[in-house]
C-alpha atoms as a PDB file:
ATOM      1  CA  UNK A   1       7.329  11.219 -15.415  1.00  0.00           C
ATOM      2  CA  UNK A   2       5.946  11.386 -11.862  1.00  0.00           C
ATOM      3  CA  UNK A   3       8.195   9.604  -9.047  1.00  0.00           C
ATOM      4  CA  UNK A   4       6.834   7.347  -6.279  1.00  0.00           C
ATOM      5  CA  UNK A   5       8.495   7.654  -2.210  1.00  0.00           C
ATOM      6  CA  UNK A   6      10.574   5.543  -0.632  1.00  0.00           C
ATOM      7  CA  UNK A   7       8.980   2.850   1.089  1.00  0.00           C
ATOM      8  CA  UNK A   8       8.057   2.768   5.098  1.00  0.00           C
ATOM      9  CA  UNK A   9      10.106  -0.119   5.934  1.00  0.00           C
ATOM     10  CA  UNK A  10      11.341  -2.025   8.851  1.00  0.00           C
ATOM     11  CA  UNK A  11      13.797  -4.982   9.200  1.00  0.00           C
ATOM     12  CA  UNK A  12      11.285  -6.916  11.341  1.00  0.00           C
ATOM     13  CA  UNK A  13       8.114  -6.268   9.175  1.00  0.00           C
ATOM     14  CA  UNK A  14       6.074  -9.103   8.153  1.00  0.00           C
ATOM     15  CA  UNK A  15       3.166  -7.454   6.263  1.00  0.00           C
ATOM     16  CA  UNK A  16       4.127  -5.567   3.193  1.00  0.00           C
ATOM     17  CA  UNK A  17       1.272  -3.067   1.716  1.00  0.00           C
ATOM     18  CA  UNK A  18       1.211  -2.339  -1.533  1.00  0.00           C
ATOM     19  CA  UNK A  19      -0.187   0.644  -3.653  1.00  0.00           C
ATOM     20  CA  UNK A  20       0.434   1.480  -7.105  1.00  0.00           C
ATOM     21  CA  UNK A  21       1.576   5.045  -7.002  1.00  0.00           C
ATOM     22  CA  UNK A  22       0.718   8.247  -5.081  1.00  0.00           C
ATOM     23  CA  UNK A  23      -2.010  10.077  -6.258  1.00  0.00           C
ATOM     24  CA  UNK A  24      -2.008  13.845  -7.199  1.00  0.00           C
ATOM     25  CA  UNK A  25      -2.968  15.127  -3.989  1.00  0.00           C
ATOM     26  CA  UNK A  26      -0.573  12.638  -2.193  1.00  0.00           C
ATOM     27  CA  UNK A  27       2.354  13.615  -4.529  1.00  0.00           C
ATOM     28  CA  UNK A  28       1.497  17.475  -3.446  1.00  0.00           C
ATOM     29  CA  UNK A  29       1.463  16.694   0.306  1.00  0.00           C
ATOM     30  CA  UNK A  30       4.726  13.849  -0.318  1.00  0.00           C
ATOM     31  CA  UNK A  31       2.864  12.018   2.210  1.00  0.00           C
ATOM     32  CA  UNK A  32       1.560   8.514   1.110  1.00  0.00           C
ATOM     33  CA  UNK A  33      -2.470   8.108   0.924  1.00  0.00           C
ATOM     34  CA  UNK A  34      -2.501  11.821   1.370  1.00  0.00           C
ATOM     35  CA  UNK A  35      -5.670  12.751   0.163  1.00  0.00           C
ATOM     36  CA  UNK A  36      -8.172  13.570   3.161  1.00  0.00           C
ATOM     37  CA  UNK A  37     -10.317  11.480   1.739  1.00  0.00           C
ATOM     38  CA  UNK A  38      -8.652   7.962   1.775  1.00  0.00           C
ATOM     39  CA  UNK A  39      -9.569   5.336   4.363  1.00  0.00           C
ATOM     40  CA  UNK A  40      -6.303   3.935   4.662  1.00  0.00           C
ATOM     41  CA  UNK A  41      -5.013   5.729   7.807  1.00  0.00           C
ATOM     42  CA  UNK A  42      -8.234   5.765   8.799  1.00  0.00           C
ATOM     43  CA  UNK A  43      -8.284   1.926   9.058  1.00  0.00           C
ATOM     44  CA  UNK A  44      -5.231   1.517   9.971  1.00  0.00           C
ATOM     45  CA  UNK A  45      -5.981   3.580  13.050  1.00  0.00           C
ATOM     46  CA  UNK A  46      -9.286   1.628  13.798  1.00  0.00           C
ATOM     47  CA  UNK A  47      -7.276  -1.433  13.215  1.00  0.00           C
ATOM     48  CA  UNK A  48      -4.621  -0.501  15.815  1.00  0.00           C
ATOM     49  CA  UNK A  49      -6.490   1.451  18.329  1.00  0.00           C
ATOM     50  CA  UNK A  50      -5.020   4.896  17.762  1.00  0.00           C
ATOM     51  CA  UNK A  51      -5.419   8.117  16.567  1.00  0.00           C
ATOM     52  CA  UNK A  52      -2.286   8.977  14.345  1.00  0.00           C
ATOM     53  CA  UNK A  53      -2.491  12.983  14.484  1.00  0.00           C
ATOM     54  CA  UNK A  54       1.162  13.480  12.501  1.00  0.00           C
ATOM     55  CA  UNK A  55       2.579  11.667   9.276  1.00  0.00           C
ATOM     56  CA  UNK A  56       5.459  10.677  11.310  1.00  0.00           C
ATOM     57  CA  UNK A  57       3.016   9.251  13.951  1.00  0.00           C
ATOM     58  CA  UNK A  58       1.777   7.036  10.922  1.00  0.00           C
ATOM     59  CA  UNK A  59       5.291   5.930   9.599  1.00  0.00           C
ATOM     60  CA  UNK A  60       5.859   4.741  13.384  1.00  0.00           C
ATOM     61  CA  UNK A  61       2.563   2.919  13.768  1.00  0.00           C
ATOM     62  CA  UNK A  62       3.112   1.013  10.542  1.00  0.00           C
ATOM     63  CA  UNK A  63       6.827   0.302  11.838  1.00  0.00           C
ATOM     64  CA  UNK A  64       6.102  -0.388  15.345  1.00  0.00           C
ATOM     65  CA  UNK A  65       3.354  -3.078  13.961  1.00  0.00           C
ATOM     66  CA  UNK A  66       5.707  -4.867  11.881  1.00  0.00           C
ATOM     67  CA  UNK A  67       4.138  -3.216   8.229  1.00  0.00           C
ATOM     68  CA  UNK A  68       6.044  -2.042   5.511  1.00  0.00           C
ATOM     69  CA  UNK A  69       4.323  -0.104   3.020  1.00  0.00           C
ATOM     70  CA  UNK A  70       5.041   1.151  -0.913  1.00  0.00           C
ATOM     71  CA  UNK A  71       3.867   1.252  -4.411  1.00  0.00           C
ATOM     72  CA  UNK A  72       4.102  -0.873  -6.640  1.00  0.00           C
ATOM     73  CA  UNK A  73       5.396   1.588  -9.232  1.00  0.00           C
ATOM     74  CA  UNK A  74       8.228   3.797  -9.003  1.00  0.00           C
ATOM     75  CA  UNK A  75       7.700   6.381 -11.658  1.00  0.00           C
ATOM     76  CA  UNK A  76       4.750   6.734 -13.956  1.00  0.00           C
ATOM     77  CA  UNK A  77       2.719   9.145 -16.764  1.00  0.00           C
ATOM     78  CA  UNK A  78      -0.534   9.660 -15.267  1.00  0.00           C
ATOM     79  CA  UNK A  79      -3.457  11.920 -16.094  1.00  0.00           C
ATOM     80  CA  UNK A  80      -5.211  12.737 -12.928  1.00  0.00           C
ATOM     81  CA  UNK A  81      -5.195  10.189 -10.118  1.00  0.00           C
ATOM     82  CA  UNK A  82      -7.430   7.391 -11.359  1.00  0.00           C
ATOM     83  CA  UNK A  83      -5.624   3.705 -11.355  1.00  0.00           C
ATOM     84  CA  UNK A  84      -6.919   3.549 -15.190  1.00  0.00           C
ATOM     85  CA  UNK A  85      -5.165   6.795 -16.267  1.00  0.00           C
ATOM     86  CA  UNK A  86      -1.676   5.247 -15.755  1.00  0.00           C
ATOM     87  CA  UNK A  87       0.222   5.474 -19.414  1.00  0.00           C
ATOM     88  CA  UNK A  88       4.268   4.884 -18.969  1.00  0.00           C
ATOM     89  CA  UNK A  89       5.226   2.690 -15.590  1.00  0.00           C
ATOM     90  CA  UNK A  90       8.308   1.946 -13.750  1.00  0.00           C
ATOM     91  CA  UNK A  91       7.912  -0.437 -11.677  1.00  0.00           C
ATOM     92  CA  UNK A  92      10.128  -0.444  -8.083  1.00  0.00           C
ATOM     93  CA  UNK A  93      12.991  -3.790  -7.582  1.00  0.00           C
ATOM     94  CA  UNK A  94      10.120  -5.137  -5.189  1.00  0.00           C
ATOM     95  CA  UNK A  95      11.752  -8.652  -5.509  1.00  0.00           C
ATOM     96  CA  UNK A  96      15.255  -7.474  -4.065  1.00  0.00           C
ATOM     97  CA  UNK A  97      12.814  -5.851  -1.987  1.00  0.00           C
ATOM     98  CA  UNK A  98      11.000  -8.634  -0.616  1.00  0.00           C
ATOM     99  CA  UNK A  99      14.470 -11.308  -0.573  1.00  0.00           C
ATOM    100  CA  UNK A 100      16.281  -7.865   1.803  1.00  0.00           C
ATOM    101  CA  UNK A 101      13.314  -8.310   4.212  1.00  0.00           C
ATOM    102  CA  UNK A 102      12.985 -11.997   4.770  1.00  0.00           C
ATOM    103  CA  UNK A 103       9.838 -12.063   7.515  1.00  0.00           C
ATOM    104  CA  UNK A 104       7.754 -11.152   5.308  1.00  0.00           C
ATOM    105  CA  UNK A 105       4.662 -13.418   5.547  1.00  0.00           C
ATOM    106  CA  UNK A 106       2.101 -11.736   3.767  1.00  0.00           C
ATOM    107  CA  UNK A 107       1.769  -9.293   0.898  1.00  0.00           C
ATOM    108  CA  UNK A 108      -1.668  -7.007   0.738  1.00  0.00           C
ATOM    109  CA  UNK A 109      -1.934  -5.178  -2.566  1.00  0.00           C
ATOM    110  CA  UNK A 110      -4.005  -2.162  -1.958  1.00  0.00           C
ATOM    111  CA  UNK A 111      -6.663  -2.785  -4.541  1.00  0.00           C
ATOM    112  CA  UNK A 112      -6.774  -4.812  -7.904  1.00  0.00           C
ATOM    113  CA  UNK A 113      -4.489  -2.532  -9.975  1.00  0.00           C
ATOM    114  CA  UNK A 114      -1.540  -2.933  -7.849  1.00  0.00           C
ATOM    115  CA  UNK A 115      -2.452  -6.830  -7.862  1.00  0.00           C
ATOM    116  CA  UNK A 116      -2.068  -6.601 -12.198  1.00  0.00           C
ATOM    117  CA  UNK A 117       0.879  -4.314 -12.178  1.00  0.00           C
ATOM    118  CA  UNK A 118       2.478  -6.470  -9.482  1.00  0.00           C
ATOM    119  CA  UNK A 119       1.832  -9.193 -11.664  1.00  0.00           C
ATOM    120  CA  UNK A 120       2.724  -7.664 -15.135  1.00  0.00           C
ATOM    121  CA  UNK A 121       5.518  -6.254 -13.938  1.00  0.00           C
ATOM    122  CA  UNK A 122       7.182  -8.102 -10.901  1.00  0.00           C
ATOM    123  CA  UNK A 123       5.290 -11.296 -10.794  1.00  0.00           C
ATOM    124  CA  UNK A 124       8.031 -12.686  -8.244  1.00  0.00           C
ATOM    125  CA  UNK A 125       6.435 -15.079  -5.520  1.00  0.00           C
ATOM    126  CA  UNK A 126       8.349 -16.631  -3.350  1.00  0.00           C
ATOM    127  CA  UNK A 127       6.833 -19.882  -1.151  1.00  0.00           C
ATOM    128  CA  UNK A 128       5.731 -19.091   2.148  1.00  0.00           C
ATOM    129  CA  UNK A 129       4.223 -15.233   1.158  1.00  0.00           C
ATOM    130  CA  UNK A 130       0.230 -14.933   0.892  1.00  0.00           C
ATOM    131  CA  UNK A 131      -0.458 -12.296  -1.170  1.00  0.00           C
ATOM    132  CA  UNK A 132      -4.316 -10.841  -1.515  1.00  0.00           C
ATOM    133  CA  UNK A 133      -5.668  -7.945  -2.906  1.00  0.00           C
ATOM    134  CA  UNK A 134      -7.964  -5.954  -0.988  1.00  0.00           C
ATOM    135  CA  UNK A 135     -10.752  -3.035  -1.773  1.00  0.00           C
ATOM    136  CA  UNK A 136      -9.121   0.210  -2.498  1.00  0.00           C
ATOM    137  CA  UNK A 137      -8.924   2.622   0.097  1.00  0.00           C
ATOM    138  CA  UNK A 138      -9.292   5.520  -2.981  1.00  0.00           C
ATOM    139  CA  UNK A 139     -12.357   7.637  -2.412  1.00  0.00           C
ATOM    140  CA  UNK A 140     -12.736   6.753  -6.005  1.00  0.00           C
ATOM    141  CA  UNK A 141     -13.755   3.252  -4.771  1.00  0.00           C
ATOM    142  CA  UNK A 142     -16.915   3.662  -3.194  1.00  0.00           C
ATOM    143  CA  UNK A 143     -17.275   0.502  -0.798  1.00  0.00           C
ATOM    144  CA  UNK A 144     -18.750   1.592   2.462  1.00  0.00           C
ATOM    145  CA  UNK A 145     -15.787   2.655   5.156  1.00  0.00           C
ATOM    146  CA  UNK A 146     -17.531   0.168   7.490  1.00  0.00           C
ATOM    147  CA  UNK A 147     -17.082  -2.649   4.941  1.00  0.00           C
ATOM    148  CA  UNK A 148     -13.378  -1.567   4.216  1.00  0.00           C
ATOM    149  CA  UNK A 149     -12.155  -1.585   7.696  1.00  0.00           C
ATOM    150  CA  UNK A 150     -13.549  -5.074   8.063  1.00  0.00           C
ATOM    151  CA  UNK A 151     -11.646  -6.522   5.228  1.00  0.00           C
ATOM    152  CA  UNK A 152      -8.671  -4.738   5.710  1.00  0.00           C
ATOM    153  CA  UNK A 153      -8.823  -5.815   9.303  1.00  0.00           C
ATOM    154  CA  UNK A 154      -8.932  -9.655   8.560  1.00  0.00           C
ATOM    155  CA  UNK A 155      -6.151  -9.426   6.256  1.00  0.00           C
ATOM    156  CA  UNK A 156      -4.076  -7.553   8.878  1.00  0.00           C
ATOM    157  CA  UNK A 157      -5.191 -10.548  11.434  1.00  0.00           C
ATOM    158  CA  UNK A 158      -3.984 -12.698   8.835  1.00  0.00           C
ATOM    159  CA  UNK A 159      -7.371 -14.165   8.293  1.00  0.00           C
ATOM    160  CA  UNK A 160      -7.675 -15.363   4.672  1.00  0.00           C
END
């Protein structure tokens, strides 16, 4: 079995990201959307005007913007990286989670398979949370950057 990281959390976050688990290359790096090719700190920089050069420069412009971000799953049999190769799952306590950090307004799942295994396996959903899944920011997902950015960006503005 493979095991997930902790989340990136603050008290005062109001957006909570979810993945489904790290992929190989992130797991080697124990950095979260470490492969070079992934969009998501990409966008998140274009989102927030920056230019996050260190991991710990990302966990602090997720934190200082009110984001929490984690998986979905907490330990998993996987072959490869690939959302479809997932076998055995453990999902993380997401709902003691969620009730511990009570601003949270709005859930983003990143891409559909963390939206099913949220569902299968968690499928708590309190009033008052949006939740909406959004294109994957996997280079396996092959969406234009351009048009990722722009979707993640209105979910981030809270647009629906």
């Amino acid at each position: 079995m493979l095991n997930g990281f902790p989340p990136i959390e603050s008290q005062d976050a109001t957006i909570l990201i979810l993945g489904t688990g790290p992929s190989v290359r992130s797991l080697q790096k124990q950095q979260y959307y470490g492969h070079e090719r992934n969009a998501f700190w990409a966008i998140m920089d274009r989102f927030f005007k920056t230019k996050s050069e260190t991991y710990e420069q990302k966990w602090y412009l997720l934190q200082g913007h009110g984001i929490a971000l984690w998986d979905v799953l907490s330990s998993f049999d996987r072959k490869g990286s690939l959302d479809s190769a997932y076998s055995i799952v453990e999902p993380n306590d997401l709902k003691t989670f969620i009730q511990e950090h009570g601003k949270i307004e709005r859930i983003l799942f990143n891409g559909k398979q963390a939206e099913a295994f949220y569902k299968k396996y968690v499928a708590f959903y309190p009033q008052g949370i949006t939740f909406k899944a959004l294109p994957s920011t996997s280079p396996a997902y092959t969406l234009a950057f351009e048009e990722k950015a722009r979707i993640w960006g209105e979910a981030l503005e809270g647009r629906p």
